[in-house]
N, C-alpha and C. Protein backbone atom coordinates (compact mmCIF):
# COMPACT_ATOMS: atom_id res chain seq x y z
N UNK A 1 -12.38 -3.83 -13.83
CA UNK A 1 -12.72 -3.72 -12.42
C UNK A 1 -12.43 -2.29 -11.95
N UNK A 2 -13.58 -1.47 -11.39
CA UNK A 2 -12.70 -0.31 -10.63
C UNK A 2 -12.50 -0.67 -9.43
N UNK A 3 -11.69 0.72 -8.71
CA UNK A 3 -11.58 0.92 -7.41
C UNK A 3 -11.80 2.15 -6.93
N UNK A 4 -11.86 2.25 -5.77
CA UNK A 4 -11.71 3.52 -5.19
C UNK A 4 -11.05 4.40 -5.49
N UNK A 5 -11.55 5.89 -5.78
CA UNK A 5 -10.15 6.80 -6.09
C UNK A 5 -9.05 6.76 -5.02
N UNK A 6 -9.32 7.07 -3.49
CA UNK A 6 -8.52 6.92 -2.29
C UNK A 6 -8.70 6.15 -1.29
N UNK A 7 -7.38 5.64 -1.01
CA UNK A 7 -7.54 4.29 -0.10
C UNK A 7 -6.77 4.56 0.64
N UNK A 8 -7.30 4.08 2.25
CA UNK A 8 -6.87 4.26 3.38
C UNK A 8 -5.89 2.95 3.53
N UNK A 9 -5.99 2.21 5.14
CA UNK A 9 -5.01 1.07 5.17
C UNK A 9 -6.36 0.55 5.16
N UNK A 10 -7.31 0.67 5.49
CA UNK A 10 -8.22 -0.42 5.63
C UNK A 10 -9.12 -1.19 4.18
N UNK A 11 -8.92 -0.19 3.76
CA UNK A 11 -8.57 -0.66 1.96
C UNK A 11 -7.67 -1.37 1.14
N UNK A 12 -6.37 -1.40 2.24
CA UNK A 12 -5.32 -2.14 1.44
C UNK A 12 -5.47 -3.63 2.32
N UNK A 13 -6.04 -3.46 3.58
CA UNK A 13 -5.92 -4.70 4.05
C UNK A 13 -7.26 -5.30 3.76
N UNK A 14 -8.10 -5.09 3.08
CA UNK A 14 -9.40 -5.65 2.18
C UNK A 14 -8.97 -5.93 1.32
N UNK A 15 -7.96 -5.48 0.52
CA UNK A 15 -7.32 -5.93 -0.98
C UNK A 15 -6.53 -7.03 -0.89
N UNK A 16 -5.97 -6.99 0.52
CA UNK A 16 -4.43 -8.01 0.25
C UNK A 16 -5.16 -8.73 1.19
N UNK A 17 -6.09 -8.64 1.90
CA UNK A 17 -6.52 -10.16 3.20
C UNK A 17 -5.52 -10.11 3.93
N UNK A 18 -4.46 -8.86 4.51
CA UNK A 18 -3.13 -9.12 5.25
C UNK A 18 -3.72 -7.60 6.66
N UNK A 19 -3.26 -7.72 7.36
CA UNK A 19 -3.35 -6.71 8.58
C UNK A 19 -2.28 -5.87 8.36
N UNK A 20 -2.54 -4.32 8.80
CA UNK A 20 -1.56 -3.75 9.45
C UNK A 20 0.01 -3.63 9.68
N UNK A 21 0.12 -4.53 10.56
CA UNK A 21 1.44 -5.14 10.92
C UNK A 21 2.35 -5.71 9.39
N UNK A 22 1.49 -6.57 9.38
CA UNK A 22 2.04 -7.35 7.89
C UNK A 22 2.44 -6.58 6.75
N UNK A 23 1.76 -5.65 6.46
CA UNK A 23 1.64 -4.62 5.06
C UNK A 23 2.82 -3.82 5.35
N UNK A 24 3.29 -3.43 6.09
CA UNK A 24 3.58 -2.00 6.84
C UNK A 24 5.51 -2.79 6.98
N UNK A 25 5.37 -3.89 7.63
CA UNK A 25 6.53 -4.88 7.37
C UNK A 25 7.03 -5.40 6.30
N UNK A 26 6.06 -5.64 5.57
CA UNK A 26 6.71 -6.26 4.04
C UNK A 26 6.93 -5.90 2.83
N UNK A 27 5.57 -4.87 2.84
CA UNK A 27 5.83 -3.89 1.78
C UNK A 27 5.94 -2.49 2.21
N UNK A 28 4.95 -1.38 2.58
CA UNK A 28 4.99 -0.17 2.90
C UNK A 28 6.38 0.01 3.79
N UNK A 29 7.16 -0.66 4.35
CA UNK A 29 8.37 0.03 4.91
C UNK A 29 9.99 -0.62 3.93
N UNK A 30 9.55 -1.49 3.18
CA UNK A 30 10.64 -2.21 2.61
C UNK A 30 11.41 -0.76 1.94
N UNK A 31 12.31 -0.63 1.73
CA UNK A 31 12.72 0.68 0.95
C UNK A 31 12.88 0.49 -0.37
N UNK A 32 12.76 -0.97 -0.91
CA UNK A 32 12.89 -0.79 -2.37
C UNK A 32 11.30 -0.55 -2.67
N UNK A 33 10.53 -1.03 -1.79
CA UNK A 33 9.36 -0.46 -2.71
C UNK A 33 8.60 0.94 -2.31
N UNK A 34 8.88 1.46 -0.94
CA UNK A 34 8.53 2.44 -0.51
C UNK A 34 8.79 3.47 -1.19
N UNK A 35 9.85 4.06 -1.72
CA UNK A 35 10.33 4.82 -2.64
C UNK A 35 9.41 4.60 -3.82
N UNK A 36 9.08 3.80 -4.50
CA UNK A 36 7.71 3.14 -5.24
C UNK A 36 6.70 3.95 -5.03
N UNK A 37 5.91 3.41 -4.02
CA UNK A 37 5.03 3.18 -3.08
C UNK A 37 4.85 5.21 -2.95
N UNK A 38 5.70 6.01 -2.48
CA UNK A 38 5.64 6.89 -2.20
C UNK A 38 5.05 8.02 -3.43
N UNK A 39 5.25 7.66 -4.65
CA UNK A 39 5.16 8.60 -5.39
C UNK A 39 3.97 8.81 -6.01
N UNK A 40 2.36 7.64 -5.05
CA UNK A 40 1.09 7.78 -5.13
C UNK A 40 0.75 7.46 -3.95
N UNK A 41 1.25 7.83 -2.80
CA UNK A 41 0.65 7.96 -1.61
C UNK A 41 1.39 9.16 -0.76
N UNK A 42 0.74 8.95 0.27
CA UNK A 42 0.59 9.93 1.54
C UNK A 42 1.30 9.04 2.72
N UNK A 43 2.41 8.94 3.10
CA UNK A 43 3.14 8.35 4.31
C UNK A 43 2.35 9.12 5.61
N UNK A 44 2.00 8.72 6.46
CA UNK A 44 2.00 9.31 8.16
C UNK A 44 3.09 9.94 8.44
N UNK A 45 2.87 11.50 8.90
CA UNK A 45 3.57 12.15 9.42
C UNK A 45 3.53 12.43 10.80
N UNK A 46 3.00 11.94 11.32
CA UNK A 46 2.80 11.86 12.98
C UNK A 46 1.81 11.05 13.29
N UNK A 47 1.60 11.15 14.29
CA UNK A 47 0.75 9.68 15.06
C UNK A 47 -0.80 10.12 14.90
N UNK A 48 -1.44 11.24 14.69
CA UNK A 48 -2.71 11.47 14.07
C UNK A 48 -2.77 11.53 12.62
N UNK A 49 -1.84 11.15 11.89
CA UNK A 49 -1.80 11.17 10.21
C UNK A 49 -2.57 9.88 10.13
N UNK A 50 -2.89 9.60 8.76
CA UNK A 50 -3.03 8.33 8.33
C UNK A 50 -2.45 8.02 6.85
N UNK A 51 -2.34 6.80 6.59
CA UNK A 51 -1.39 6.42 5.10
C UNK A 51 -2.71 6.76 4.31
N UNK A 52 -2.40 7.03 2.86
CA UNK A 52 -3.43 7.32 1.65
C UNK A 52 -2.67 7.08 0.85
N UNK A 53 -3.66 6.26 -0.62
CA UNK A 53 -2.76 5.43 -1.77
C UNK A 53 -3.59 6.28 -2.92
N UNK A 54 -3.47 5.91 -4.05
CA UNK A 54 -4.41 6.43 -5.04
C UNK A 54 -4.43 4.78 -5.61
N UNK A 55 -5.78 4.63 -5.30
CA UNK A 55 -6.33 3.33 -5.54
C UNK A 55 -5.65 2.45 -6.94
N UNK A 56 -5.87 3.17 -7.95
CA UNK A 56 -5.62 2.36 -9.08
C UNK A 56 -4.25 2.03 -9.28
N UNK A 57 -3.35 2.91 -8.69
CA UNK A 57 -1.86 2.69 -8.76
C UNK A 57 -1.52 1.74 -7.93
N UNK A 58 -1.93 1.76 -6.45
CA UNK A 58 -1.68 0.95 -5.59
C UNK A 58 -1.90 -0.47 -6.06
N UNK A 59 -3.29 -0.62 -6.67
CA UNK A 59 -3.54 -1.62 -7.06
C UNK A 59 -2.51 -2.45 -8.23
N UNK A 60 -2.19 -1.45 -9.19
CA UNK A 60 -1.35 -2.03 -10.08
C UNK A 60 0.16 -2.22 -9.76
N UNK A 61 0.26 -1.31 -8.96
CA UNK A 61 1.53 -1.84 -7.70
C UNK A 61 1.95 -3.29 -7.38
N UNK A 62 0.83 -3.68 -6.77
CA UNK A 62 0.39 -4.96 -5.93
C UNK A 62 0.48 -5.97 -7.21
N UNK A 63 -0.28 -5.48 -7.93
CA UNK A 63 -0.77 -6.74 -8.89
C UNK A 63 0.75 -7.33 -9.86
N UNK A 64 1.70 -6.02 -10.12
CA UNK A 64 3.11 -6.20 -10.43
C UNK A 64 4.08 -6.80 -9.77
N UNK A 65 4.26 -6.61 -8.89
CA UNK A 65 4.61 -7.21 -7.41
C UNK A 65 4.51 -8.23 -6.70
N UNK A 66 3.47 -8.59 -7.25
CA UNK A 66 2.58 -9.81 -6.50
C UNK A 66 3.76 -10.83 -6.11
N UNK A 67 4.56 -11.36 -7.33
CA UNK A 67 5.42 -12.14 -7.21
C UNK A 67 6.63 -12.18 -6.24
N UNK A 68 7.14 -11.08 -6.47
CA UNK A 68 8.34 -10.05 -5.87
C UNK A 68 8.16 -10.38 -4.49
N UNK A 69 7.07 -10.09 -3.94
CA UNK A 69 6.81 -9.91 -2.48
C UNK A 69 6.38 -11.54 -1.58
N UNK A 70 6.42 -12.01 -2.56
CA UNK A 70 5.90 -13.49 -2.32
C UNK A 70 6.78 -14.61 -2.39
N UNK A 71 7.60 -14.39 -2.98
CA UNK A 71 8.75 -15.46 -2.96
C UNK A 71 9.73 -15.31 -1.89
């Protein structure tokens, strides 16, 4: 399966079927995975930034995780 080389949030919330709020709460701010999370993306640095992932990592992120974040 591919993906996108770069993914916005609106890419991650097409991937996961979760909003905003949800993503940003459970995973993107958790600190055990953010630290993760950080070392193939782009965090917001001010209120005109936006988050950026590198698709295939993110994805294999998620897909590792899956469990982790779900129980």
């Amino acid at each position: 399966m591919t993906t996108k080389t770069w993914w916005d949030m609106s890419d991650l919330e097409i991937e996961t079927g979760y909003k905003r709020d949800w993503l940003k709460r459970n995973i993107l701010k958790v600190p055990k995975y953010k630290k993760e999370i950080e070392s193939f993306s782009h965090y917001p640095r001010n209120r005109n930034d936006e988050y950026r992932f590198i698709g295939s990592k993110m994805q294999c992120f998620l897909e590792e995780k899956f469990t982790e974040i779900f129980s």
